[in-house]
Protein backbone atom coordinates (compact mmCIF):
# COMPACT_ATOMS: atom_id res chain seq x y z
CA UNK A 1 0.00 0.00 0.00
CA UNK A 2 2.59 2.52 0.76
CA UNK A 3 4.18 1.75 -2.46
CA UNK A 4 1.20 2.43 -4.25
CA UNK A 5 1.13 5.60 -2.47
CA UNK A 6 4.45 6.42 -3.27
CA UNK A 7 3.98 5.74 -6.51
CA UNK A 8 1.01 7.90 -6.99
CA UNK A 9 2.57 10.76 -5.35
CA UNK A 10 5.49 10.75 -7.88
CA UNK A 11 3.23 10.39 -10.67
CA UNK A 12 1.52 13.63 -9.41
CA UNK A 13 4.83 15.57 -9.20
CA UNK A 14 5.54 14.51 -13.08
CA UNK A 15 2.39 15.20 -13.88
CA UNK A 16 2.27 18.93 -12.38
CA UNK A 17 6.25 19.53 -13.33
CA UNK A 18 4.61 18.77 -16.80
CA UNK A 19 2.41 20.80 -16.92
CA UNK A 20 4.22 23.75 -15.20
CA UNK A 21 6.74 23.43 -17.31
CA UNK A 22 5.41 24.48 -20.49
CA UNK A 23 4.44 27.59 -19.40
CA UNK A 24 7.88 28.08 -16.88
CA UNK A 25 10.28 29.41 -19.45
CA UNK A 26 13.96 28.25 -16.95
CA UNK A 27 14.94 26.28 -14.62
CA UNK A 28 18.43 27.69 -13.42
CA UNK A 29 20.59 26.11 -10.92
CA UNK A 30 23.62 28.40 -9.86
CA UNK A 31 27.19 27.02 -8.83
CA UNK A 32 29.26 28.36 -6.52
CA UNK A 33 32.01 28.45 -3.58
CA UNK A 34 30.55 31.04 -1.21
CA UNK A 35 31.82 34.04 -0.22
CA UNK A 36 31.72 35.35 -3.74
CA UNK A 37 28.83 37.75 -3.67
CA UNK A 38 26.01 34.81 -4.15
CA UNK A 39 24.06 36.37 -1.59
CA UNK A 40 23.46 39.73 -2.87
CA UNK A 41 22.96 38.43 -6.32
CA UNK A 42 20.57 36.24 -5.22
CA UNK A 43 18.50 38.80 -3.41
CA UNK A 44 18.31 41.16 -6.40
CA UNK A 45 16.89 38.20 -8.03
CA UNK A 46 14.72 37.56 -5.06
CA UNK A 47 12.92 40.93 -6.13
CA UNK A 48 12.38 39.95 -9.74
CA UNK A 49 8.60 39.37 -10.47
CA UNK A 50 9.82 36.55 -12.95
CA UNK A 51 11.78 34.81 -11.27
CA UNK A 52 11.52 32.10 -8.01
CA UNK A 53 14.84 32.35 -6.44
CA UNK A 54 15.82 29.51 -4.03
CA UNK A 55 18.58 30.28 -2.91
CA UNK A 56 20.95 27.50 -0.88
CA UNK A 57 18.21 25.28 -0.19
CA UNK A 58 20.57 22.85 1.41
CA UNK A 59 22.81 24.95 3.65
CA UNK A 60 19.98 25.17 6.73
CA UNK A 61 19.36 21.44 7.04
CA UNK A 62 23.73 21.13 7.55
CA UNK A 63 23.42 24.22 9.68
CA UNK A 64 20.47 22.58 11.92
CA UNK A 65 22.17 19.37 11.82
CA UNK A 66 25.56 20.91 13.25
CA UNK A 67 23.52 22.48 15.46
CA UNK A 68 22.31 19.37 16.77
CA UNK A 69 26.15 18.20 17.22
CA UNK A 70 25.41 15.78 14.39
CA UNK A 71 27.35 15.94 11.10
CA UNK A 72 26.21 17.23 8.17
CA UNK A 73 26.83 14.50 6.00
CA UNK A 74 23.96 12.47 7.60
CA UNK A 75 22.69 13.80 4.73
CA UNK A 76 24.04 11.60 2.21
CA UNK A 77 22.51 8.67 3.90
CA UNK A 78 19.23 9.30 1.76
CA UNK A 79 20.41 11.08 -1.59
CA UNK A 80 16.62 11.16 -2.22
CA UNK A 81 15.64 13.59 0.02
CA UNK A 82 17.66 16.35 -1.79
CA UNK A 83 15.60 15.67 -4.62
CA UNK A 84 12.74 15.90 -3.39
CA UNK A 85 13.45 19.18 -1.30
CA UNK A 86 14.69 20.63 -5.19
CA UNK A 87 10.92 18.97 -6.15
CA UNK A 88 8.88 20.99 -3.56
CA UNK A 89 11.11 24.61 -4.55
CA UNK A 90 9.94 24.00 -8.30
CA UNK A 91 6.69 23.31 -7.58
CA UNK A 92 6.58 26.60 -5.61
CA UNK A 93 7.72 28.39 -7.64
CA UNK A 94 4.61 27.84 -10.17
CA UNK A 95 5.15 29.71 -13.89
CA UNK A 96 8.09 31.73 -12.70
CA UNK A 97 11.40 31.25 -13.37
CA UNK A 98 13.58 28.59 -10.76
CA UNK A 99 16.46 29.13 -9.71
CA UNK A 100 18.88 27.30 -6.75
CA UNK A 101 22.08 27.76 -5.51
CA UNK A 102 24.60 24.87 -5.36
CA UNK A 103 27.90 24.54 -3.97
CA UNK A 104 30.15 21.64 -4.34
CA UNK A 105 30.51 20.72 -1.53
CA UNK A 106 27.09 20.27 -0.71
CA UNK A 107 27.21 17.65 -3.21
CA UNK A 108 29.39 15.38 -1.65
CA UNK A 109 27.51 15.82 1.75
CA UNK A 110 24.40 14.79 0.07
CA UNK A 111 26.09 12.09 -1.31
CA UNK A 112 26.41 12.98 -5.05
CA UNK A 113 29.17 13.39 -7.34
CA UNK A 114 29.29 16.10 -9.50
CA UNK A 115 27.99 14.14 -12.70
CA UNK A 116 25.27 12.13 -10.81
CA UNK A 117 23.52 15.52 -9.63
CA UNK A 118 23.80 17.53 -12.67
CA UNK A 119 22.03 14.40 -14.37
CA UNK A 120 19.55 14.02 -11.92
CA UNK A 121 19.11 18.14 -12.08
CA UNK A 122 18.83 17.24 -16.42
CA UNK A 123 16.08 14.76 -15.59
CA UNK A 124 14.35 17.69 -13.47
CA UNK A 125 14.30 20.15 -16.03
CA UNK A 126 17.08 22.36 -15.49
CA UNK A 127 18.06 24.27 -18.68
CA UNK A 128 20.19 26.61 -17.50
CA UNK A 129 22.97 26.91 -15.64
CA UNK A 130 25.33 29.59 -14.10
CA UNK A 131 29.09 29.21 -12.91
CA UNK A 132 30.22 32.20 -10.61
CA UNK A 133 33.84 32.05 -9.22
CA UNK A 134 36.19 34.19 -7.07
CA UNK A 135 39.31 34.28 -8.55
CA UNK A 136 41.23 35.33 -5.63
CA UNK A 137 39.98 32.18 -3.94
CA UNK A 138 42.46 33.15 -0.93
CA UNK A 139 39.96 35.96 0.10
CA UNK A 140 37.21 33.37 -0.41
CA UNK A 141 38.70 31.97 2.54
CA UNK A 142 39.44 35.26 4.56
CA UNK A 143 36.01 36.05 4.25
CA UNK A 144 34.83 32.68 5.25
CA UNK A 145 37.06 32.62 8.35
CA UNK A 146 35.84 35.94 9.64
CA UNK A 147 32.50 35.29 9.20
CA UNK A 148 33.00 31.86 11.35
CA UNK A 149 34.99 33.93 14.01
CA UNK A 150 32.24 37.22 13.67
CA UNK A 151 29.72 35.07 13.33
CA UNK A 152 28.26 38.00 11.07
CA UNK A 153 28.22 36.48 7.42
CA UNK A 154 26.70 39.49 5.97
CA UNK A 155 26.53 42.86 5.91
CA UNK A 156 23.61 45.51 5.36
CA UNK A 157 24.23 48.24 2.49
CA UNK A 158 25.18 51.66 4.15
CA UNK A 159 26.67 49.91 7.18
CA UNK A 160 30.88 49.29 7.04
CA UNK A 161 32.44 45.79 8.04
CA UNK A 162 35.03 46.04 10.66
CA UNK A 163 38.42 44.93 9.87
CA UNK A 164 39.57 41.65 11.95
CA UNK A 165 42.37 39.91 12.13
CA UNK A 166 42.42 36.21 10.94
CA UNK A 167 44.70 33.47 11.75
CA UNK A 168 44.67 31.62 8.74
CA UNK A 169 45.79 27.59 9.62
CA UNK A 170 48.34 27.25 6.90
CA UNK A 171 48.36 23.36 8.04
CA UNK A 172 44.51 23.19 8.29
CA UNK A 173 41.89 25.64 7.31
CA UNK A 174 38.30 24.79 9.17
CA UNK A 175 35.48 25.97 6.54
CA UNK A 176 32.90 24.29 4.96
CA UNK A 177 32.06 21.46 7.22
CA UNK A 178 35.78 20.24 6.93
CA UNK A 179 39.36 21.08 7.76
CA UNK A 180 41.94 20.65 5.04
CA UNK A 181 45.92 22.37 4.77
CA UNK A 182 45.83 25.56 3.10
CA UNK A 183 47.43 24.75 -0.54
CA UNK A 184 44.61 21.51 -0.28
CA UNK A 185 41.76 23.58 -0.11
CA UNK A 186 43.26 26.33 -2.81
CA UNK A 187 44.10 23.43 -5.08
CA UNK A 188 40.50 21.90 -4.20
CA UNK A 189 38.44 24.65 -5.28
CA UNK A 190 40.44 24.96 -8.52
CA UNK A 191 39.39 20.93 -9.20
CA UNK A 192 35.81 21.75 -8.70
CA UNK A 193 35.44 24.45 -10.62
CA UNK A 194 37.01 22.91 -13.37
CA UNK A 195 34.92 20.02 -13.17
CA UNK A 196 31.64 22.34 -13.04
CA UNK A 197 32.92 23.53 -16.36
CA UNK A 198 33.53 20.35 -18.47
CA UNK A 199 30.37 18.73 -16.92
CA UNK A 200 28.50 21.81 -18.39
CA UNK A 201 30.19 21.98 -21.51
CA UNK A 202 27.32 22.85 -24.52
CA UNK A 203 24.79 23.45 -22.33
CA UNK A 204 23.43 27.22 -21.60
CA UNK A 205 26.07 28.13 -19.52
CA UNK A 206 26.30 31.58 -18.05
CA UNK A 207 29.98 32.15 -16.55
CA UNK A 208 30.69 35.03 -13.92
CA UNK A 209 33.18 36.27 -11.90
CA UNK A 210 33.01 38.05 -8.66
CA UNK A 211 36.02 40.58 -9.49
CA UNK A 212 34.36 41.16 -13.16
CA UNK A 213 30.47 41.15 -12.03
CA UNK A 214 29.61 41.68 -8.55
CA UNK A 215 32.50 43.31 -6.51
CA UNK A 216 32.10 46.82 -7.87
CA UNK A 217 28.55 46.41 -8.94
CA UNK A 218 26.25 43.56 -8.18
CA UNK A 219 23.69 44.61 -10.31
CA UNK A 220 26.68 43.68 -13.59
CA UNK A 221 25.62 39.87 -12.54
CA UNK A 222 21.91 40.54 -12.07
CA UNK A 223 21.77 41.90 -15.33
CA UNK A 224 23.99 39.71 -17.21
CA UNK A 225 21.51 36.85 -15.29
CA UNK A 226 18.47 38.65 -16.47
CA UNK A 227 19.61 38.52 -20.20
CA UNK A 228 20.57 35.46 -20.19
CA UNK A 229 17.93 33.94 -18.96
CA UNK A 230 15.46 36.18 -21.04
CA UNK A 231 13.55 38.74 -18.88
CA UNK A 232 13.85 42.17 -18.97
CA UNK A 233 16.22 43.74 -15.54
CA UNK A 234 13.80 45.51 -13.28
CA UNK A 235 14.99 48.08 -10.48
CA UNK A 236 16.01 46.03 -7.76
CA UNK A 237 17.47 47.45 -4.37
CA UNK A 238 21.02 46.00 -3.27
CA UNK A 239 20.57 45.17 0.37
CA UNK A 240 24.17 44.22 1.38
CA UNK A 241 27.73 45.59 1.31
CA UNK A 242 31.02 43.55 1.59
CA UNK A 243 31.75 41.78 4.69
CA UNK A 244 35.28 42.04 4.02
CA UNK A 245 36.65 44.59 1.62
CA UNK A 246 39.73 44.80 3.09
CA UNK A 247 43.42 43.79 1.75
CA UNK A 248 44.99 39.91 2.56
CA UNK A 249 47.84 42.07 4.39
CA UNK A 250 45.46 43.78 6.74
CA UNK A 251 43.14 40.54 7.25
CA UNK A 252 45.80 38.07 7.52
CA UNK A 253 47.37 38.04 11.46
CA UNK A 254 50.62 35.60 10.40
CA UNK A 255 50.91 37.00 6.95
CA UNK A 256 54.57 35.75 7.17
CA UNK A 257 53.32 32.17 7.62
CA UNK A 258 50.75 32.64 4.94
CA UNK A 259 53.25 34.09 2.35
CA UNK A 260 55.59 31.76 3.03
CA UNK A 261 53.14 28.54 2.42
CA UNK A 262 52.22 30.42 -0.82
CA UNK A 263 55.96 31.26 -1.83
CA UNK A 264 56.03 30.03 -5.75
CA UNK A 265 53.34 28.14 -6.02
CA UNK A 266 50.21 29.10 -8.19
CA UNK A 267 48.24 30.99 -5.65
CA UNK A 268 51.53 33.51 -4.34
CA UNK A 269 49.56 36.85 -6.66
CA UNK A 270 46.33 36.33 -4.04
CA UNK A 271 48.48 37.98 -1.88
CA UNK A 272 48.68 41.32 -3.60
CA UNK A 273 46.70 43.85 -2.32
């Protein structure tokens, strides 16, 4: 019997997703590696009358879960589940546009690879897709780490962050839901993004950057977004400023450490102010 019901209830969801779908003219899923302006981008697109934006569905349920002194990756026990959070977000979001946020990790605490979610996101109904990167992935991390100490991960527009001092853990950097040595995680975030890239290869693929699109002006990305995925920009009000504008040399408390670990390798120019 509770098979049956099952059943049913997944032919319902096909049926409606259907239906919805030939009047929803995107489903967008958005790739990312935090602390790269996501959030403010994501808001302006919040206030879009087109568009559904649902932002990082997954990041409360590891946030409650930590909470709970349980780990994350619990998660990835039922892979399922994921889905069918994704499933409820679409249906919500009715003849609009959908969009979700996605980082990598996320992935691998729900228990997917890379290839198995973006195939299980092509049997959804996704047809578009965004990559947006930080370059300077070393202030990715500065930010990270001060939000974690702060515990203030954003900032409202017309207030000014406070600089902080970081100790950054040259042999292990704590940040998203794992601890890793410093030239691991660089080298890490590198991987994924590259992987996000070939995976997405010929599809509609909007790439961004947060130096080129959002750090100056976040409304470059919500525009670019808005074109790309065919709706005309509106006026939308930026709600946040940077949580940490300033330079790796005023962040960074053992900048000597830092430098040195960096000294040659590929990631030495995030240094430069």
């Amino acid at each position: 019997m509770q098979r049956l019901k099952n059943t049913a209830r997944t032919l319902t969801w096909h049926f409606s997703q259907t239906l919805l779908s030939q009047f929803r003219p995107a489903n967008v899923a958005m790739f990312h590696i935090g602390r790269c302006g996501s959030t403010v981008v994501g808001q302006l697109l919040q206030q879009h009358s087109q568009i559904y934006w649902g932002k990082e569905i997954y990041e409360p349920l590891f946030q409650k879960l930590r909470s709970a002194g349980r780990n994350p990756s619990e998660l990835g026990e039922n892979p399922k589940y994921a889905l069918k959070l994704l499933r409820e977000q679409m249906l919500a979001a009715g003849r609009r546009i959908y969009g979700v946020e996605i980082k990598p990790f996320h992935l691998t605490l729900l228990g997917y690879s890379p290839e198995s979610f973006i195939h299980q996101l092509h049997i959804l109904g996704f047809t578009h897709y965004i990559i947006l990167d930080r370059r300077n992935r070393l202030r990715k991390i500065l930010s990270s780490l001060k939000a974690q100490t702060s515990g203030k991960y954003h900032v409202r527009s017309g207030h000014q962050a406070g600089v902080m001092k970081i100790r950054v853990g040259v042999e292990s950097v704590t940040i998203d839901y794992a601890s890793k040595p410093l030239l691991e995680l660089l080298a890490g975030y590198e991987e994924q993004m590259a992987t996000l890239r070939k995976l997405l290869d010929g599809e509609k693929r909007l790439d961004l950057s947060y130096e080129d699109h959002v750090e100056h002006d976040p409304k470059i990305a919500y525009q670019y977004i808005c074109g790309f995925l065919g709706v005309k920009p509106e006026d939308p009000i930026i709600k946040l400023s940077k949580t940490n504008p300033f330079t790796p040399s005023e962040s960074i408390e053992n900048l000597d450490e830092v430098s040195a670990a960096l000294k040659g390798t590929p990631y030495e120019w995030m240094l430069v102010d």
